[in-house]
Protein backbone atom coordinates (compact mmCIF):
# COMPACT_ATOMS: atom_id res chain seq x y z
CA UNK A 1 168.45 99.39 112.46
CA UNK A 2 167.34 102.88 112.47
CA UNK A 3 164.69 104.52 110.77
CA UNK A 4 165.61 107.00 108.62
CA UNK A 5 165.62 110.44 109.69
CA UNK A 6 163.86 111.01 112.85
CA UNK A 7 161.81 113.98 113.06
CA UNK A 8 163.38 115.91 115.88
CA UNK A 9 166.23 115.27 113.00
CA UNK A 10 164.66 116.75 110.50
CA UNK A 11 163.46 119.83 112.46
CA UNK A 12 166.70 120.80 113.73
CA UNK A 13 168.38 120.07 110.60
CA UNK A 14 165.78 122.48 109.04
CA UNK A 15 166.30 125.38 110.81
CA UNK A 16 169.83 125.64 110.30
CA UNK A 17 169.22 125.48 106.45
CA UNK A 18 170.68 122.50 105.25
CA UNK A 19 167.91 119.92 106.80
CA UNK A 20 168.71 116.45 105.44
CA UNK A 21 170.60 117.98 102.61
CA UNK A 22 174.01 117.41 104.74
CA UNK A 23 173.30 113.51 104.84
CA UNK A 24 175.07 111.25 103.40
CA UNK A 25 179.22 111.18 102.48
CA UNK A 26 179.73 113.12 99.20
CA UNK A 27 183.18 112.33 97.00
CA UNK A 28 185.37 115.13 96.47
CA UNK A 29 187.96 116.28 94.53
CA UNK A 30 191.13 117.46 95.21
CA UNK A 31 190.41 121.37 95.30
CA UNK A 32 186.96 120.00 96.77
CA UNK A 33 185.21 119.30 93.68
CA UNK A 34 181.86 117.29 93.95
CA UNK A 35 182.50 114.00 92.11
CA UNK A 36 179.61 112.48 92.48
CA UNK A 37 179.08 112.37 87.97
CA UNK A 38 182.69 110.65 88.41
CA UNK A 39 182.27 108.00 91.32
CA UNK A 40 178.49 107.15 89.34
CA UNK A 41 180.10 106.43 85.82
CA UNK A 42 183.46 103.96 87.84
CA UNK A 43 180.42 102.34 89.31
CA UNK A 44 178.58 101.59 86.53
CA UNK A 45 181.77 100.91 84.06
CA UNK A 46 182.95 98.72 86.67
CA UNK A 47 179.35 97.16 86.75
CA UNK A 48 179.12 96.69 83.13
CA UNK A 49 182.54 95.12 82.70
CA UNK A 50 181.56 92.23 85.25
CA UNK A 51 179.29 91.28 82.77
CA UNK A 52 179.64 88.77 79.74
CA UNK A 53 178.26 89.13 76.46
CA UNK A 54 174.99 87.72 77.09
CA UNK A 55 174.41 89.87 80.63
CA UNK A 56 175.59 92.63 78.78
CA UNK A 57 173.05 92.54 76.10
CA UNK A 58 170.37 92.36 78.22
CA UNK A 59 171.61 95.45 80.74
CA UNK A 60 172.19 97.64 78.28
CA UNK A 61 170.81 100.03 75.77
CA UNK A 62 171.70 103.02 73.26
CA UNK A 63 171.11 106.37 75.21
CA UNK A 64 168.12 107.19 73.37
CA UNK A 65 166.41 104.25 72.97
CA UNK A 66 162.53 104.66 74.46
CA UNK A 67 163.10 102.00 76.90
CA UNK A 68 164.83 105.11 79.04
CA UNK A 69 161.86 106.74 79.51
CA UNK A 70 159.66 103.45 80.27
CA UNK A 71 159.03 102.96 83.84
CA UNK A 72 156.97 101.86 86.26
CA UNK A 73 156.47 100.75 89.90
CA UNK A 74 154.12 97.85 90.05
CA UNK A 75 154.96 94.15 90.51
CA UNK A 76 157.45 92.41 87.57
CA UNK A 77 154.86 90.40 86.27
CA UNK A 78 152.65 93.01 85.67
CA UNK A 79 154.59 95.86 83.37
CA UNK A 80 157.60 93.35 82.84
CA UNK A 81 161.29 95.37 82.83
CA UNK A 82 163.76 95.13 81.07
CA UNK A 83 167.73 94.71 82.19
CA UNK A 84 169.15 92.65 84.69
CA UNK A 85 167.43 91.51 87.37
CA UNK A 86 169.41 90.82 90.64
CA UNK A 87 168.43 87.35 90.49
CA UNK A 88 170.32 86.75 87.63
CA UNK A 89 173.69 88.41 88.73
CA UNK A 90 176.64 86.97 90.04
CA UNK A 91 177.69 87.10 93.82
CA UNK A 92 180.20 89.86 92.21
CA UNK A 93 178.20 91.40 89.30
CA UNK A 94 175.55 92.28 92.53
CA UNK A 95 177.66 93.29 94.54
CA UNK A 96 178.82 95.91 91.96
CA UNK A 97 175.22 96.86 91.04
CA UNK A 98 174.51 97.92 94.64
CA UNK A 99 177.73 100.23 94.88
CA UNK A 100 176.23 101.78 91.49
CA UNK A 101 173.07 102.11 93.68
CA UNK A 102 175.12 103.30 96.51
CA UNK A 103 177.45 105.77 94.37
CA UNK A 104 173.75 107.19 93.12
CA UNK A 105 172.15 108.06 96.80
CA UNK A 106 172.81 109.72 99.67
CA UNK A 107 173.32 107.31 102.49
CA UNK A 108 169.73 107.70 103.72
CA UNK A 109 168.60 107.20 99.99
CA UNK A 110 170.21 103.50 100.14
CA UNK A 111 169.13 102.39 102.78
CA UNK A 112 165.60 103.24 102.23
CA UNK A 113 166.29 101.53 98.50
CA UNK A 114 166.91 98.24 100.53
CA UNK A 115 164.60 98.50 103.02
CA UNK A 116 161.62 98.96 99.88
CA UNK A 117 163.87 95.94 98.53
CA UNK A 118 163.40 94.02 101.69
CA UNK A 119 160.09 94.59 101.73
CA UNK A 120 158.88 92.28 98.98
CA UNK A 121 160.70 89.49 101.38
CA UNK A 122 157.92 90.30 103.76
CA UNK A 123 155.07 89.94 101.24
CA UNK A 124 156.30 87.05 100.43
CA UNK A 125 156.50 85.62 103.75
CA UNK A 126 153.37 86.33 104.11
CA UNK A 127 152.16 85.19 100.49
CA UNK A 128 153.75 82.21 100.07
CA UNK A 129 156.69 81.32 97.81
CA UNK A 130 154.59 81.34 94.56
CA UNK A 131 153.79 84.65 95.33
CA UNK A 132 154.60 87.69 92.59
CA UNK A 133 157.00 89.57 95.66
CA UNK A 134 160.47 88.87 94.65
CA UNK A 135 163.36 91.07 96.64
CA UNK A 136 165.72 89.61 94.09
CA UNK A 137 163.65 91.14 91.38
CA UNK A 138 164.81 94.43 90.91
CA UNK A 139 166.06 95.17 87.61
CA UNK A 140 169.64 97.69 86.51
CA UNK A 141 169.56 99.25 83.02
CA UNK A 142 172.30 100.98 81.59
CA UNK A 143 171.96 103.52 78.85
CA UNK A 144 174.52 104.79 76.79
CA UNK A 145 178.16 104.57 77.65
CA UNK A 146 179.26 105.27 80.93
CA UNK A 147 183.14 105.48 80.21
CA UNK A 148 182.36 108.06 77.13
CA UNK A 149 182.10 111.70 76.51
CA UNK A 150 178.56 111.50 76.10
CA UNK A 151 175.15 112.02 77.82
CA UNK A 152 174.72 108.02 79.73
CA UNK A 153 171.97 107.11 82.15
CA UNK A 154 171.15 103.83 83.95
CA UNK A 155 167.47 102.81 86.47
CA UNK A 156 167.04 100.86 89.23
CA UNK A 157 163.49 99.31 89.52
CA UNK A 158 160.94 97.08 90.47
CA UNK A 159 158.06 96.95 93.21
CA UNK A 160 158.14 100.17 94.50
CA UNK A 161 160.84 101.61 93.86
CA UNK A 162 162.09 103.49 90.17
CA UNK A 163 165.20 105.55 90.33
CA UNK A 164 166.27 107.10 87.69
CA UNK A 165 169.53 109.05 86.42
CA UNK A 166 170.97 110.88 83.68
CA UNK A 167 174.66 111.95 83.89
CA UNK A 168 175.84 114.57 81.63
CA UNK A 169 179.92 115.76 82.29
CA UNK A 170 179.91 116.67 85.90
CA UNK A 171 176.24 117.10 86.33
CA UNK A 172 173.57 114.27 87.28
CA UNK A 173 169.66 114.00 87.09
CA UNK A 174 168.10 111.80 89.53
CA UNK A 175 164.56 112.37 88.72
CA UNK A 176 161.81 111.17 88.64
CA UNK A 177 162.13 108.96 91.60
CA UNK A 178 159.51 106.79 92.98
CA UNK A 179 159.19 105.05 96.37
CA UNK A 180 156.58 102.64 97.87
CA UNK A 181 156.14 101.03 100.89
CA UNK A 182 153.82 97.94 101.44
CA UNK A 183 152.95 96.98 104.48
CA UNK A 184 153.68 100.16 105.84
CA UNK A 185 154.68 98.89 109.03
CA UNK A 186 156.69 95.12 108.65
CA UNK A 187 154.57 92.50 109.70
CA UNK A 188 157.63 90.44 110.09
CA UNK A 189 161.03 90.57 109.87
CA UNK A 190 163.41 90.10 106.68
CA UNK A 191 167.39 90.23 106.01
CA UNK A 192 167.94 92.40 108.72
CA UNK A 193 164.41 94.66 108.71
CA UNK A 194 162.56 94.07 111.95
CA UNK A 195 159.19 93.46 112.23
CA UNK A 196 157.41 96.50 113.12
CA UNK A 197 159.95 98.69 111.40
CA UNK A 198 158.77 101.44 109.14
CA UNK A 199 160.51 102.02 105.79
CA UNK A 200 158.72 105.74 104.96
CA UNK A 201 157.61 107.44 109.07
CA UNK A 202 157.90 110.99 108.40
CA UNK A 203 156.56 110.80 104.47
CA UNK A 204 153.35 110.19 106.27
CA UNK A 205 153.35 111.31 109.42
CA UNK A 206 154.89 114.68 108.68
CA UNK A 207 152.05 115.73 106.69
CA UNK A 208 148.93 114.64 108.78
CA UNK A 209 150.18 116.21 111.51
CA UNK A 210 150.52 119.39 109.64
CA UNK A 211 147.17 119.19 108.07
CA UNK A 212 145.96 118.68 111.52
CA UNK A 213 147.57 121.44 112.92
CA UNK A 214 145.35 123.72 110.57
CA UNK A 215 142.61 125.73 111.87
CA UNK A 216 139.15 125.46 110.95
CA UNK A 217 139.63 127.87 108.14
CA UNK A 218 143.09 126.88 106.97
CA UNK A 219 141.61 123.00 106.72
CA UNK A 220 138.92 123.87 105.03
CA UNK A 221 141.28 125.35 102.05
CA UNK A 222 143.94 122.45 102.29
CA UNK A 223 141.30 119.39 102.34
CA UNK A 224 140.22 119.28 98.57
CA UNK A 225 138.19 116.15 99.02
CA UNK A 226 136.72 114.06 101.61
CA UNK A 227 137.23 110.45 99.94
CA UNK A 228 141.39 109.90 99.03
CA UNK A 229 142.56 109.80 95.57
CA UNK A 230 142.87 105.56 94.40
CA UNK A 231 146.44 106.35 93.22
CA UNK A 232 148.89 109.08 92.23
CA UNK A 233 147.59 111.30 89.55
CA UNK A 234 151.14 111.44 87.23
CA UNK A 235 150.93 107.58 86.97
CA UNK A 236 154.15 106.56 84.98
CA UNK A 237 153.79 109.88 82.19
CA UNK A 238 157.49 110.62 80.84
CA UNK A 239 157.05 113.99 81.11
CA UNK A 240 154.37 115.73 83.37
CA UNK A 241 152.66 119.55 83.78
CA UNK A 242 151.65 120.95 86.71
CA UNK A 243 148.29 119.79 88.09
CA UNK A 244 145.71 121.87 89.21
CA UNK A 245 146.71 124.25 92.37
CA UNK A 246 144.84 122.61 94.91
CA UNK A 247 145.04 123.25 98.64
CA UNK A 248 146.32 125.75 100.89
CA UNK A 249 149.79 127.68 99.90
CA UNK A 250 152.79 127.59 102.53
CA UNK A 251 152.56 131.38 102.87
CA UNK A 252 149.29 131.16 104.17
CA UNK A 253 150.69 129.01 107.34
CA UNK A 254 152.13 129.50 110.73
CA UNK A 255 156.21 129.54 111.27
CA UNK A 256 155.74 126.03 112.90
CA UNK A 257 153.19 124.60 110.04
CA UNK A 258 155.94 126.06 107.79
CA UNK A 259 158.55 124.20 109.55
CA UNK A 260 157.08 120.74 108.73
CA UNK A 261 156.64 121.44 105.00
CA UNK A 262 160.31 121.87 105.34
CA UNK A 263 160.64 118.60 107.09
CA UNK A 264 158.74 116.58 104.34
CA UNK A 265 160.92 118.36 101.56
CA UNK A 266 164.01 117.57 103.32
CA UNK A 267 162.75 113.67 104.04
CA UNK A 268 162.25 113.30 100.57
CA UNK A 269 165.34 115.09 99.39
CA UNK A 270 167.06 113.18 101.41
CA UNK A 271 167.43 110.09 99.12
CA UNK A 272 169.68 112.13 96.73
CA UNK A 273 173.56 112.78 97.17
CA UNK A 274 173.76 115.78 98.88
CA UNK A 275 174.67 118.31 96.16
CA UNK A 276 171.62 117.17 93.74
CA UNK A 277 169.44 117.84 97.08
CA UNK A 278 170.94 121.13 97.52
CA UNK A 279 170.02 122.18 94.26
CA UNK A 280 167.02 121.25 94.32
CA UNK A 281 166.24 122.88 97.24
CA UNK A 282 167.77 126.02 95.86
CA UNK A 283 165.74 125.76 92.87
CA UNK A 284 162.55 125.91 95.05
CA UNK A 285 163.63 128.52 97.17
CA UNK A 286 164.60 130.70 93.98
CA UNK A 287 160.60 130.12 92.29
CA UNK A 288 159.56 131.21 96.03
CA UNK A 289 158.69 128.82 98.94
CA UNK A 290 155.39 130.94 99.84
CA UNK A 291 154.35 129.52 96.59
CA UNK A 292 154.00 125.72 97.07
CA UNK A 293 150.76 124.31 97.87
CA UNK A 294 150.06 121.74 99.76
CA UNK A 295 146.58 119.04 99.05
CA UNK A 296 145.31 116.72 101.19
CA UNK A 297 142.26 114.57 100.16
CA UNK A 298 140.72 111.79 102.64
CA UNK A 299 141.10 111.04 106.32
CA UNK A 300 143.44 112.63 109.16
CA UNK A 301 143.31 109.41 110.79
CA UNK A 302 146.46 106.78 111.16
CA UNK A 303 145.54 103.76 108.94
CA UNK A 304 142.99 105.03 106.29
CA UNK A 305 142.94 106.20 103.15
CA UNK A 306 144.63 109.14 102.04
CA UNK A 307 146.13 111.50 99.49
CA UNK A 308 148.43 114.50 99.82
CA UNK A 309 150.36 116.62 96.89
CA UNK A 310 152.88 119.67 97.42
CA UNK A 311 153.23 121.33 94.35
CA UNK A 312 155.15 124.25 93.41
CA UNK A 313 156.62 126.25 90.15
CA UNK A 314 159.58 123.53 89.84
CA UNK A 315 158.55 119.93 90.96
CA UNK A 316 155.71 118.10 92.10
CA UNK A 317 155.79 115.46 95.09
CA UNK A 318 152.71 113.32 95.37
CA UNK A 319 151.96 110.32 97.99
CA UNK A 320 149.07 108.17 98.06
CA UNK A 321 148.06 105.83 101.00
CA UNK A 322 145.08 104.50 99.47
CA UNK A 323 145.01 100.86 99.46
CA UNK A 324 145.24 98.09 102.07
CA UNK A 325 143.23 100.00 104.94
CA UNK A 326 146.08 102.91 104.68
CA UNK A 327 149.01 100.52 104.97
CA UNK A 328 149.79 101.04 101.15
CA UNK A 329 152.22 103.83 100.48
CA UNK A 330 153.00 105.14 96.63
CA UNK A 331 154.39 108.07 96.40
CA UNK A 332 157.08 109.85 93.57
CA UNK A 333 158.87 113.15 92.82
CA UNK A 334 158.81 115.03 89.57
CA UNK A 335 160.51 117.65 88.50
CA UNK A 336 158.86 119.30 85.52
CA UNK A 337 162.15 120.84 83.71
CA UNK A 338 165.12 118.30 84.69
CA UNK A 339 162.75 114.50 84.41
CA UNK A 340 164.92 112.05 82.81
CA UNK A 341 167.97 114.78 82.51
CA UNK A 342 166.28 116.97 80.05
CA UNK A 343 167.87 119.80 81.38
CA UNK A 344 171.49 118.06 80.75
CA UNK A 345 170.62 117.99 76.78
């Protein structure tokens, strides 16, 4: 299995402008339309009409019922969700859940989606089976009417891993998104995932090597504390603000430093079909790439503690490797205009 996107990948992909962007196989129209609103709602109608009456009840909800904007990323049994959990699906109702989930990402984005999935099969091994890590306990909510005229949504979630998105005509919202990786590193192998494998490489690895690429001065601007942060400072808000502007801004940095904050965009973007990346990345380049700023708090070493945050005018990434000796990876994406689709309204 590979891992992801490597980061001679990345790089090259970066400098010819479309970095990870290009990944994936995007649906398209006739006249080259991208279809991606289109293939999303087949998937889920088709999802939703494997279900009976019962399974239906519990998957779905009104559009603008709270429950839309409730998430979180912790175990089940702590913030229980609501929907349908794969454990409860049919050989055929799961099968159609994952092309839903499929239909939603780029093909980078799924796979990393399973391997987060297949993840929790590793706790567990490790845990025993009475343990609270459950692969088949990730949950699919659908909100609002996928086969109408009208604004739908649906979330994929459990331990981990919350994605989220809102489908308006032709357009899509696919933020926030979270993604978590525990151990870092499998200590064992699970449906396919080797041991030793690494769901999230260049998340982390990107960014300490850029922070220690930074001269003494530069450092001394990006490092806004010495001890890591315990956790990610948006938690699970619905609708977040900028935080304060900590750490050193990308116009302040060499070509090559520059070059890796490109690569940890463009591993992160890469989860989304291609066109919502593109965007994205558009919208970031219009508010002015000289303006993000990138944070790093704790230590430069491999396996301890950390904290990083790139923040600019549009979104907000965080990514916390805090717990577990710095094997314990939380990290999410917010957009503060288009969260939950509010830009679709």
């Amino acid at each position: 299995m590979a891992e992801g996107l490597t980061r001679r990948e990345a790089l090259r992909l970066a400098a010819l402008g479309v970095g990870a962007l290009a990944l994936g196989e995007v649906p398209r129209g006739r006249a080259g339309r991208l279809t991606t609103a289109s293939e999303m709602a087949a998937a889920a109608q088709r999802f939703v009409d494997s279900l009976g009456n019962e399974a239906r009840r519990r998957a779905t909800y009104p559009f603008g019922d709270p429950e839309r904007l409730r998430w979180h990323w912790t175990i089940p049994e702590a913030v229980p969700r609501n929907g349908l959990p794969l454990r409860d699906l049919t050989p055929i109702q799961r099968r159609r859940a994952l092309e839903l989930l499929r239909a939603s990402s780029s093909a980078t984005g799924y796979r990393k989606s399973m391997d987060i999935v297949r993840l929790q099969g590793v706790l567990r091994q490790g845990a025993g089976t009475g343990s609270s890590f459950d692969p088949d306990r990730y949950y699919v909510t659908i909100f609002g009417d996928p086969g109408g005229a009208r604004p739908w949504g649906w979330r994929f979630e459990g331990h981990h891993l919350s994605r989220h998105f809102t489908v308006s005509g032709d357009r899509v919202g696919a933020y926030p998104y979270f993604l978590g990786a525990w151990p870092t590193r499998a200590t064992s192998s699970f449906r396919g995932l080797p041991r030793g494998y690494r769901t999230m490489p260049r998340e982390e690895d990107a960014a300490r090597t850029l922070v220690r690429s930074l001269g003494a001065r530069q450092r001394a601007v990006a490092i806004f504390q010495r001890e890591s942060l315990t956790d990610h400072v948006t938690q699970n808000s619905p609708r977040v603000t900028p935080l304060e502007p900590v750490g050193i801004r990308v116009g302040d940095l060499t070509a090559a430093q520059r070059r890796l904050v490109s690569e940890l965009v463009e591993t992160y973007a890469a989860v989304l079909p291609a066109q919502i990346a593109r965007r994205s990345r558009d919208r970031i380049e219009r508010a002015g790439l000289d303006r993000l700023r990138l944070g790093w708090a704790g230590s430069l070493q491999p396996n301890h503690p950390h904290y990083y945050r790139l923040q600019g005018p549009t979104f907000l990434l965080e990514f916390d490797n805090s717990r577990n000796g710095g094997t314990h990876i939380h990290s999410v994406w917010r957009d503060f205009r288009e969260d939950f689709g509010r830009h679709l309204a």
